[in-house]
PDB file of N, CA and C in Angstrom:
ATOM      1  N   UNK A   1      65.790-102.142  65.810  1.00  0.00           N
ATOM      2  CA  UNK A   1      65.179-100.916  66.294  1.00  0.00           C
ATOM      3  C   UNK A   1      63.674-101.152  66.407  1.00  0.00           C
ATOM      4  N   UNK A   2      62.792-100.775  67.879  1.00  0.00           N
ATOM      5  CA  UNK A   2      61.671-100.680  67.870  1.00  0.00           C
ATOM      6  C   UNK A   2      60.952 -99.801  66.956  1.00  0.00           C
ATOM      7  N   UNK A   3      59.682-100.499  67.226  1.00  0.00           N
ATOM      8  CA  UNK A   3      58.532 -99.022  66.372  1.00  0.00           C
ATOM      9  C   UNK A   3      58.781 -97.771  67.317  1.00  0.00           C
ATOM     10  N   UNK A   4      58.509 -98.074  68.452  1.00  0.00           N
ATOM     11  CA  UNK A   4      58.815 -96.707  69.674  1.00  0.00           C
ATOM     12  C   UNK A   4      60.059 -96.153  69.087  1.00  0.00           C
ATOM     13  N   UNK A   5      61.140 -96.951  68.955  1.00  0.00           N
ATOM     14  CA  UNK A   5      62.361 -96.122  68.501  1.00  0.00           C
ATOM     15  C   UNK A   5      62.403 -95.409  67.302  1.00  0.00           C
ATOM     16  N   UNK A   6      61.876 -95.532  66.388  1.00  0.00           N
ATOM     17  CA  UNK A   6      61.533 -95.441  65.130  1.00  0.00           C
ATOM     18  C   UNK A   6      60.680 -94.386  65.190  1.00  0.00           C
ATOM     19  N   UNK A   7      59.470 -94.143  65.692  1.00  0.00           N
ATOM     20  CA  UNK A   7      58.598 -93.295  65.892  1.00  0.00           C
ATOM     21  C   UNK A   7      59.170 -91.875  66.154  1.00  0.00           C
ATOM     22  N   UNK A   8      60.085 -92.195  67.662  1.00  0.00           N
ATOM     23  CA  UNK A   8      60.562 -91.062  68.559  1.00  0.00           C
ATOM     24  C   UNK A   8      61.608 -90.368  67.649  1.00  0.00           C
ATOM     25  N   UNK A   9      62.360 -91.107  67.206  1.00  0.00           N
ATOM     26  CA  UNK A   9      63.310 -90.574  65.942  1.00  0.00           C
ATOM     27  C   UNK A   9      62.704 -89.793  65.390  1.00  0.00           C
ATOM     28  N   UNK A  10      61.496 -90.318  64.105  1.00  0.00           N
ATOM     29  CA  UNK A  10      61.316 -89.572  62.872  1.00  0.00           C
ATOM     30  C   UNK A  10      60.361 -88.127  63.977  1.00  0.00           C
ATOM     31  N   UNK A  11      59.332 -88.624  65.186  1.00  0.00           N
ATOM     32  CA  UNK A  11      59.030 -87.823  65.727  1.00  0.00           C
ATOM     33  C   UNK A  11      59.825 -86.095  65.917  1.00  0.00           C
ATOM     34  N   UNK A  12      60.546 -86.575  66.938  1.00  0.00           N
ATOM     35  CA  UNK A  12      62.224 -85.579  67.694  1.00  0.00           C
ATOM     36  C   UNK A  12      62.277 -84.825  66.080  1.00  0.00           C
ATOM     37  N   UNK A  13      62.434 -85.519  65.000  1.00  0.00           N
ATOM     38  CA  UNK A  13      63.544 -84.544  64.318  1.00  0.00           C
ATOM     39  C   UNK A  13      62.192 -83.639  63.542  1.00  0.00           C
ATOM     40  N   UNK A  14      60.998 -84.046  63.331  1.00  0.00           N
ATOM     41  CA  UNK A  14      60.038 -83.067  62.706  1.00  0.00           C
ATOM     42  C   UNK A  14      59.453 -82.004  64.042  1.00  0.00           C
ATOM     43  N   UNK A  15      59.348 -82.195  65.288  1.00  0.00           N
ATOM     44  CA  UNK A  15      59.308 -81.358  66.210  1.00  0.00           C
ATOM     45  C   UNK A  15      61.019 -80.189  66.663  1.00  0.00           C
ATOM     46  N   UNK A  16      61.505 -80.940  66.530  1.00  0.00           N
ATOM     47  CA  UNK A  16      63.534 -80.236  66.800  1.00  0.00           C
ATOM     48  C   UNK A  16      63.641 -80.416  68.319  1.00  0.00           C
ATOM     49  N   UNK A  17      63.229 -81.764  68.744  1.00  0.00           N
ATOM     50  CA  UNK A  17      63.463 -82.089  70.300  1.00  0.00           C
ATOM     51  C   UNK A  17      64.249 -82.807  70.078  1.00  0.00           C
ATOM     52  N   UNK A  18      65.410 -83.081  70.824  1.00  0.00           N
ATOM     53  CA  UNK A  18      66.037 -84.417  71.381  1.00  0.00           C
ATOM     54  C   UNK A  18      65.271 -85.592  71.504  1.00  0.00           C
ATOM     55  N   UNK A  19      66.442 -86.135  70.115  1.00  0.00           N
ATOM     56  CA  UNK A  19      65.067 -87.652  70.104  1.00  0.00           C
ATOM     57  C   UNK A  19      65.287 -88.521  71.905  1.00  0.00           C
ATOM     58  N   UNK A  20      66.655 -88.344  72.625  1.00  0.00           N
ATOM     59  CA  UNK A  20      66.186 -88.776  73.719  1.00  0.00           C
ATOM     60  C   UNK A  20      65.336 -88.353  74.629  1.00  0.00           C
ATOM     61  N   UNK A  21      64.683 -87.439  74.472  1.00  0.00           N
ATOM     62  CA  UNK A  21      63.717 -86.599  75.379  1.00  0.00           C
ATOM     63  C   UNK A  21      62.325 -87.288  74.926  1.00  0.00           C
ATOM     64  N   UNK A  22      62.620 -87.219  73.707  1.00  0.00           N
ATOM     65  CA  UNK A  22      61.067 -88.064  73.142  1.00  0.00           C
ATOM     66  C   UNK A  22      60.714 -89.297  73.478  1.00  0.00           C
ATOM     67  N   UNK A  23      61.786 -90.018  73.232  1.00  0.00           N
ATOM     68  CA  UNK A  23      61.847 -91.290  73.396  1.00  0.00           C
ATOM     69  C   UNK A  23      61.633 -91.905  74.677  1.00  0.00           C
ATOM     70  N   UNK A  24      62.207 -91.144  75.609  1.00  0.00           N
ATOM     71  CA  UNK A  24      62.277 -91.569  77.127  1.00  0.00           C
ATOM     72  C   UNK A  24      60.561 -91.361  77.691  1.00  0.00           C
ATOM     73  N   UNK A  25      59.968 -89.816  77.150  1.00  0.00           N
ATOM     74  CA  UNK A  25      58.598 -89.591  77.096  1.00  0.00           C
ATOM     75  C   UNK A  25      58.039 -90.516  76.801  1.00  0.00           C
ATOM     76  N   UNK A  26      58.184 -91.054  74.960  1.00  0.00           N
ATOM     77  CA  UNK A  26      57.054 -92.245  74.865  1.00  0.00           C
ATOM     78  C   UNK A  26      57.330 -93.085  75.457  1.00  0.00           C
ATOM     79  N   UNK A  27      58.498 -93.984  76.407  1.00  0.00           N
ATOM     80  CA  UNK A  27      58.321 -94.783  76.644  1.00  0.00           C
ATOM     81  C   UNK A  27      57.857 -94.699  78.409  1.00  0.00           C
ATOM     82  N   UNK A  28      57.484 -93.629  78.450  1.00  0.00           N
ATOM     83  CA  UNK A  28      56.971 -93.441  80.251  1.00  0.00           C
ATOM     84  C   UNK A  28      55.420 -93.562  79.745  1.00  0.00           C
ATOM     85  N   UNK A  29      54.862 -93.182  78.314  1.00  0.00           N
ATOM     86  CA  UNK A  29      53.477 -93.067  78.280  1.00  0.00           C
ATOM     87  C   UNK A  29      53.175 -94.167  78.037  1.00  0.00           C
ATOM     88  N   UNK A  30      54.052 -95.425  77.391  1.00  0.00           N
ATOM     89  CA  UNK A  30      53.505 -96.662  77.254  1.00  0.00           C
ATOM     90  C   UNK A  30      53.420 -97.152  78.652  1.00  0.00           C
ATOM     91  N   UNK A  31      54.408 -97.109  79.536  1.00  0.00           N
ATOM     92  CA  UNK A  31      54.174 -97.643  81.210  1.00  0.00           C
ATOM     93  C   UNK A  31      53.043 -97.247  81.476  1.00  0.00           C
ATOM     94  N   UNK A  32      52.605 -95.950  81.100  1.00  0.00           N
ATOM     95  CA  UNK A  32      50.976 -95.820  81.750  1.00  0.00           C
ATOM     96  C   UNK A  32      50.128 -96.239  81.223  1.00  0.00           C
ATOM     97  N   UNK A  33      49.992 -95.804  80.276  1.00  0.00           N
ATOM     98  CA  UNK A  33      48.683 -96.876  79.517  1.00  0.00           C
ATOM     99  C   UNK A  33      48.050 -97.966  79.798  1.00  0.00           C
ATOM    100  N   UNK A  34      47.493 -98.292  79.554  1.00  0.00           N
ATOM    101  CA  UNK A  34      46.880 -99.929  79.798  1.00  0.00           C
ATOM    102  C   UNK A  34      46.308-100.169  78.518  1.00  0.00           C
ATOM    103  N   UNK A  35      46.678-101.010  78.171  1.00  0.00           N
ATOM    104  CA  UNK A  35      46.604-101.694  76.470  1.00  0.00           C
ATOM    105  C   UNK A  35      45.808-103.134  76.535  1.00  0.00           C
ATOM    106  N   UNK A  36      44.462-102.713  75.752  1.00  0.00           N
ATOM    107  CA  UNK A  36      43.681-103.872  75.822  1.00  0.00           C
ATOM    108  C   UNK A  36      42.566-104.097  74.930  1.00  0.00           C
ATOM    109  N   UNK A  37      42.584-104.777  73.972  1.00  0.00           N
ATOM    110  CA  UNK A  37      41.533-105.042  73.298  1.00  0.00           C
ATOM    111  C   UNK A  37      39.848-105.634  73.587  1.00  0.00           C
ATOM    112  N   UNK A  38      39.329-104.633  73.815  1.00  0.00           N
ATOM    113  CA  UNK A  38      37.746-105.166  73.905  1.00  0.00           C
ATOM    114  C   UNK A  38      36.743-105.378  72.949  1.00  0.00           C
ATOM    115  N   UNK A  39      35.744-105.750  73.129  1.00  0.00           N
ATOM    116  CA  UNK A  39      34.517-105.663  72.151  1.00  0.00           C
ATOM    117  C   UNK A  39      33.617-104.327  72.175  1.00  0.00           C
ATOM    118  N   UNK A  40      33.103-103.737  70.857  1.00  0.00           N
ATOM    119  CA  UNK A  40      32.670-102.499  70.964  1.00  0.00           C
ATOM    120  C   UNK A  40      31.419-102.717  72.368  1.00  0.00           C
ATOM    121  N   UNK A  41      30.838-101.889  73.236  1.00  0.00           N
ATOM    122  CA  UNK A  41      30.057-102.008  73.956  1.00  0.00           C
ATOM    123  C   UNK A  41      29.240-100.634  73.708  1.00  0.00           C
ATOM    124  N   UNK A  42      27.983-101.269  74.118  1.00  0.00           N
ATOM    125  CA  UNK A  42      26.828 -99.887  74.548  1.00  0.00           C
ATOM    126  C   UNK A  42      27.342 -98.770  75.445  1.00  0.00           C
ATOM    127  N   UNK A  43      28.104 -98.929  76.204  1.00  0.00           N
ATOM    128  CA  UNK A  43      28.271 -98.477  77.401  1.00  0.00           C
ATOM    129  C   UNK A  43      29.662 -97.606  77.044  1.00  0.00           C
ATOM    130  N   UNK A  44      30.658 -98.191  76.027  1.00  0.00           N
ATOM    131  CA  UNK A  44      31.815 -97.577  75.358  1.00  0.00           C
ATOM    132  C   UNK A  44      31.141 -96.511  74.580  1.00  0.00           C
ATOM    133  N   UNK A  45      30.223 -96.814  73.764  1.00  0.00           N
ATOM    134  CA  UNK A  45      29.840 -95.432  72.702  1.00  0.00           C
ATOM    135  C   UNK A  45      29.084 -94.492  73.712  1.00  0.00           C
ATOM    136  N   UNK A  46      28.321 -94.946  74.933  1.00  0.00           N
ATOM    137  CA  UNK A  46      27.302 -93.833  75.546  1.00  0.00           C
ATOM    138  C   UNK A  46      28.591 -92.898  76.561  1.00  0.00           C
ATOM    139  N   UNK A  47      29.547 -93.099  76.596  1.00  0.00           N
ATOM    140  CA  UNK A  47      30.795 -92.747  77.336  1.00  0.00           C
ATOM    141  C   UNK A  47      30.825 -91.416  76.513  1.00  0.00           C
ATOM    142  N   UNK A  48      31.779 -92.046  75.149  1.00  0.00           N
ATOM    143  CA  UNK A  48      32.176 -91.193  74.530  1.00  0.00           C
ATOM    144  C   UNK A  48      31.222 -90.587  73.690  1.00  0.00           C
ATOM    145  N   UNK A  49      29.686 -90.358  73.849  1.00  0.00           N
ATOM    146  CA  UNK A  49      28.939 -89.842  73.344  1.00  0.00           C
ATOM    147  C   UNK A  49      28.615 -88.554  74.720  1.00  0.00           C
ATOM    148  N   UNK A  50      28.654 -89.131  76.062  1.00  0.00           N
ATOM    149  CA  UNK A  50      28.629 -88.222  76.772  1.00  0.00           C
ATOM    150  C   UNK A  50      29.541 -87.326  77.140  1.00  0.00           C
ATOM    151  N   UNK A  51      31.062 -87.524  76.384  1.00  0.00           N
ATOM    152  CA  UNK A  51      32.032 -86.932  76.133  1.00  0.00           C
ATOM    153  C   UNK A  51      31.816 -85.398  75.112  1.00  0.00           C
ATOM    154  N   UNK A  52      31.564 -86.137  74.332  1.00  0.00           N
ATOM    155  CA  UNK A  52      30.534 -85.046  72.839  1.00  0.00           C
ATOM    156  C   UNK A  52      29.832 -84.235  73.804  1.00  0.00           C
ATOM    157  N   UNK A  53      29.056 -84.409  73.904  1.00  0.00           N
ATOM    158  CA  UNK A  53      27.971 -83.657  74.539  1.00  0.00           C
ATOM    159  C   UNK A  53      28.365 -82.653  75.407  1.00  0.00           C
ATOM    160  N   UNK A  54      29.115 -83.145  76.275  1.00  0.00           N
ATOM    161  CA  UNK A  54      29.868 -82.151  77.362  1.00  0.00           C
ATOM    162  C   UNK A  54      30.595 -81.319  76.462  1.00  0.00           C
ATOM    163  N   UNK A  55      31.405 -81.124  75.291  1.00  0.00           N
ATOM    164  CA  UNK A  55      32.382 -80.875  74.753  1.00  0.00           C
ATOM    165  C   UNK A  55      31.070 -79.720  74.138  1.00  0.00           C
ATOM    166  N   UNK A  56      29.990 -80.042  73.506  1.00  0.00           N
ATOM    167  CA  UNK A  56      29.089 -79.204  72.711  1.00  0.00           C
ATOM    168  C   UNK A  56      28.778 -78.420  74.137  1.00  0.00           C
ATOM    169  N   UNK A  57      28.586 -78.687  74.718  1.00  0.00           N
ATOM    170  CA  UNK A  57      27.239 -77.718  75.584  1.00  0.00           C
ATOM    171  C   UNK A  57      28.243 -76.557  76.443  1.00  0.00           C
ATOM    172  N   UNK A  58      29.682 -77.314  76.711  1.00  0.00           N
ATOM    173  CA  UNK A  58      30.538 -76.066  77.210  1.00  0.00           C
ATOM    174  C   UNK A  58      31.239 -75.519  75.994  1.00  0.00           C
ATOM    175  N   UNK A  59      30.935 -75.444  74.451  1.00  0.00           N
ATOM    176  CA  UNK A  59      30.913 -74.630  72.865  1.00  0.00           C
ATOM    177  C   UNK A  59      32.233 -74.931  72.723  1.00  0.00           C
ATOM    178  N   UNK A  60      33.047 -75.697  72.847  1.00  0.00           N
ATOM    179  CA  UNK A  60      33.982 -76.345  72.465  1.00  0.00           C
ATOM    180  C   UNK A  60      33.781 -76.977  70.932  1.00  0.00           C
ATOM    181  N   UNK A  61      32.953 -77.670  70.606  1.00  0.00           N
ATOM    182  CA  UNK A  61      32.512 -77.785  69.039  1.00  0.00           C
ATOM    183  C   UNK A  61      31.279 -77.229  69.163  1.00  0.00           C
ATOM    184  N   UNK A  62      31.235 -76.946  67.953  1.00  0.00           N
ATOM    185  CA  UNK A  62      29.973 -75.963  67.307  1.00  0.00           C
ATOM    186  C   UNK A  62      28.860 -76.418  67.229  1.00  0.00           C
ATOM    187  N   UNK A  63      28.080 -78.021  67.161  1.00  0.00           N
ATOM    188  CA  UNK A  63      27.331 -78.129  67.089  1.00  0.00           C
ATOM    189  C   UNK A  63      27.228 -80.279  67.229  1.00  0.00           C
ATOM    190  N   UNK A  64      26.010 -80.523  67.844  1.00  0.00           N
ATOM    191  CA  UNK A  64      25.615 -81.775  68.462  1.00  0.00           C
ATOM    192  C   UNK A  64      26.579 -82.666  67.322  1.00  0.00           C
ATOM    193  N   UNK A  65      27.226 -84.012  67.983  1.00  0.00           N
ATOM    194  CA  UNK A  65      27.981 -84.936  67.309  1.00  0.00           C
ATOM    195  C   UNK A  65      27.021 -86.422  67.591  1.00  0.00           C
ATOM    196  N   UNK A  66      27.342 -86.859  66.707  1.00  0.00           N
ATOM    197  CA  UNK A  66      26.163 -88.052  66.717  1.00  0.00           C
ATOM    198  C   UNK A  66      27.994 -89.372  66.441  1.00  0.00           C
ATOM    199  N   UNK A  67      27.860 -89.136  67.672  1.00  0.00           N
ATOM    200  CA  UNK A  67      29.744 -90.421  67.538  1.00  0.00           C
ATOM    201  C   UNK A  67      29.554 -92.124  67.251  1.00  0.00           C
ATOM    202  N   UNK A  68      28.060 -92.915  66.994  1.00  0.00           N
ATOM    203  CA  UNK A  68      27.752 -94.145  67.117  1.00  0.00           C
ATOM    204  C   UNK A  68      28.395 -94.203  65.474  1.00  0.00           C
ATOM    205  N   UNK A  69      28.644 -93.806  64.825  1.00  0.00           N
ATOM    206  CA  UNK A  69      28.970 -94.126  63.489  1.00  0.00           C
ATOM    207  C   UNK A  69      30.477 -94.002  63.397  1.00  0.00           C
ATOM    208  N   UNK A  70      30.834 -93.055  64.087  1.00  0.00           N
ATOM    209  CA  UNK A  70      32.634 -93.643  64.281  1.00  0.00           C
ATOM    210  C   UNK A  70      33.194 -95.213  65.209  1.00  0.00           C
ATOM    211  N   UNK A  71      32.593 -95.552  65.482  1.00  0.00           N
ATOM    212  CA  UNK A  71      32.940 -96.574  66.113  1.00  0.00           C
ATOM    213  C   UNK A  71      32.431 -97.925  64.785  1.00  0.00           C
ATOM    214  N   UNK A  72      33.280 -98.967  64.767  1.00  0.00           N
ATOM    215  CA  UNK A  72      33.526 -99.863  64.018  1.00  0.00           C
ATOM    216  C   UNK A  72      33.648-101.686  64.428  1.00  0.00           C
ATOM    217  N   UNK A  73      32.611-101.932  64.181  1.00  0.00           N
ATOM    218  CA  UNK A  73      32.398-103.700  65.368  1.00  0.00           C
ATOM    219  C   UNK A  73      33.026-104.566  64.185  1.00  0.00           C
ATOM    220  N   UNK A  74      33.709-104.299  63.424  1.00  0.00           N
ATOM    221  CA  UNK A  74      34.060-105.512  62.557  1.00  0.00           C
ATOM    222  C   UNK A  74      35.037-106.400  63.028  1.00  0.00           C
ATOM    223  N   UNK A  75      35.642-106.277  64.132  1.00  0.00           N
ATOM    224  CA  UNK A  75      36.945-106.964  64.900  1.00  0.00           C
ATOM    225  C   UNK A  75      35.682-107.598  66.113  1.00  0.00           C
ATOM    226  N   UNK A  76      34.942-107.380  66.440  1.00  0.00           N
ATOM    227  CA  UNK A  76      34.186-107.919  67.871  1.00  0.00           C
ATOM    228  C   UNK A  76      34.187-109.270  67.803  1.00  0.00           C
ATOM    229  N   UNK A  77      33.713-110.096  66.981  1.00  0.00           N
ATOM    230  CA  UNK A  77      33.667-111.418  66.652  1.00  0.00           C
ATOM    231  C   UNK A  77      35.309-111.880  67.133  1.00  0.00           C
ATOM    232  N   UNK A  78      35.913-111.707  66.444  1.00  0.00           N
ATOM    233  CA  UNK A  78      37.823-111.462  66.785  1.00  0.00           C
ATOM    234  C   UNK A  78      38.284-111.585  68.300  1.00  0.00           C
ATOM    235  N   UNK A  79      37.832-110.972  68.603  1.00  0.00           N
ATOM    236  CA  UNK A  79      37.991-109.782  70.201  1.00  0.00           C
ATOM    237  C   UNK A  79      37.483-111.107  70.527  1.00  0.00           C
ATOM    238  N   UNK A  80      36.077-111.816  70.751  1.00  0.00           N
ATOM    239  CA  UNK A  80      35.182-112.299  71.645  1.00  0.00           C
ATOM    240  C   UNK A  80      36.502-113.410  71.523  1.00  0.00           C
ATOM    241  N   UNK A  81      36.645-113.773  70.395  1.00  0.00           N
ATOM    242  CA  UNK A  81      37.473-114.922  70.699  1.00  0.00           C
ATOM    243  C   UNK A  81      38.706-115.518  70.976  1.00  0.00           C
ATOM    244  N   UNK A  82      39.461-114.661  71.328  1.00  0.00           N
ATOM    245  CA  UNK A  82      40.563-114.292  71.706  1.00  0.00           C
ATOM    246  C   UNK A  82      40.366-114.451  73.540  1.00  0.00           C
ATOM    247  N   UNK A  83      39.162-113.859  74.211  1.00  0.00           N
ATOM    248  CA  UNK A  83      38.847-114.193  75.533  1.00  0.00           C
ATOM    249  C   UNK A  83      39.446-115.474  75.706  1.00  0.00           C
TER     250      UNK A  83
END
């Protein structure tokens, strides 16, 4: 049994869906996805910092998010070398 299978299971039965409904779902959302490991970038945090921002200024959260400290470079070294 996959993790997907495994997932959609314990998923389905704490929601009360048909674990085949779930299952067939996650596995249409993995087809979309695109799965890829990068290195943290400037350009990744100013994204999702301009994400924040938009999210504050239309009062969606309550007040300015400073997101450079959620992000985590300890895999980058890793990442680079794997290229």
């Amino acid at each position: 049994m996959s993790n997907i299978d495994k997932w959609s299971k314990t998923y389905a039965q704490s929601i009360g869906v048909d674990e085949k409904i779930v299952l067939e779902d996650a596995k249409e959302g993995v087809k979309q996805r695109r799965s890829q490991l990068l290195p943290i970038s400037q350009k990744a945090i100013a994204s999702q910092q301009d994400v924040a921002d938009t999210f504050y200024r239309a009062g969606v959260i309550p007040s300015k998010v400073d997101v450079k400290p959620l992000w985590d470079g300890s895999f980058t070294n890793a990442i680079n070398q794997c290229k």
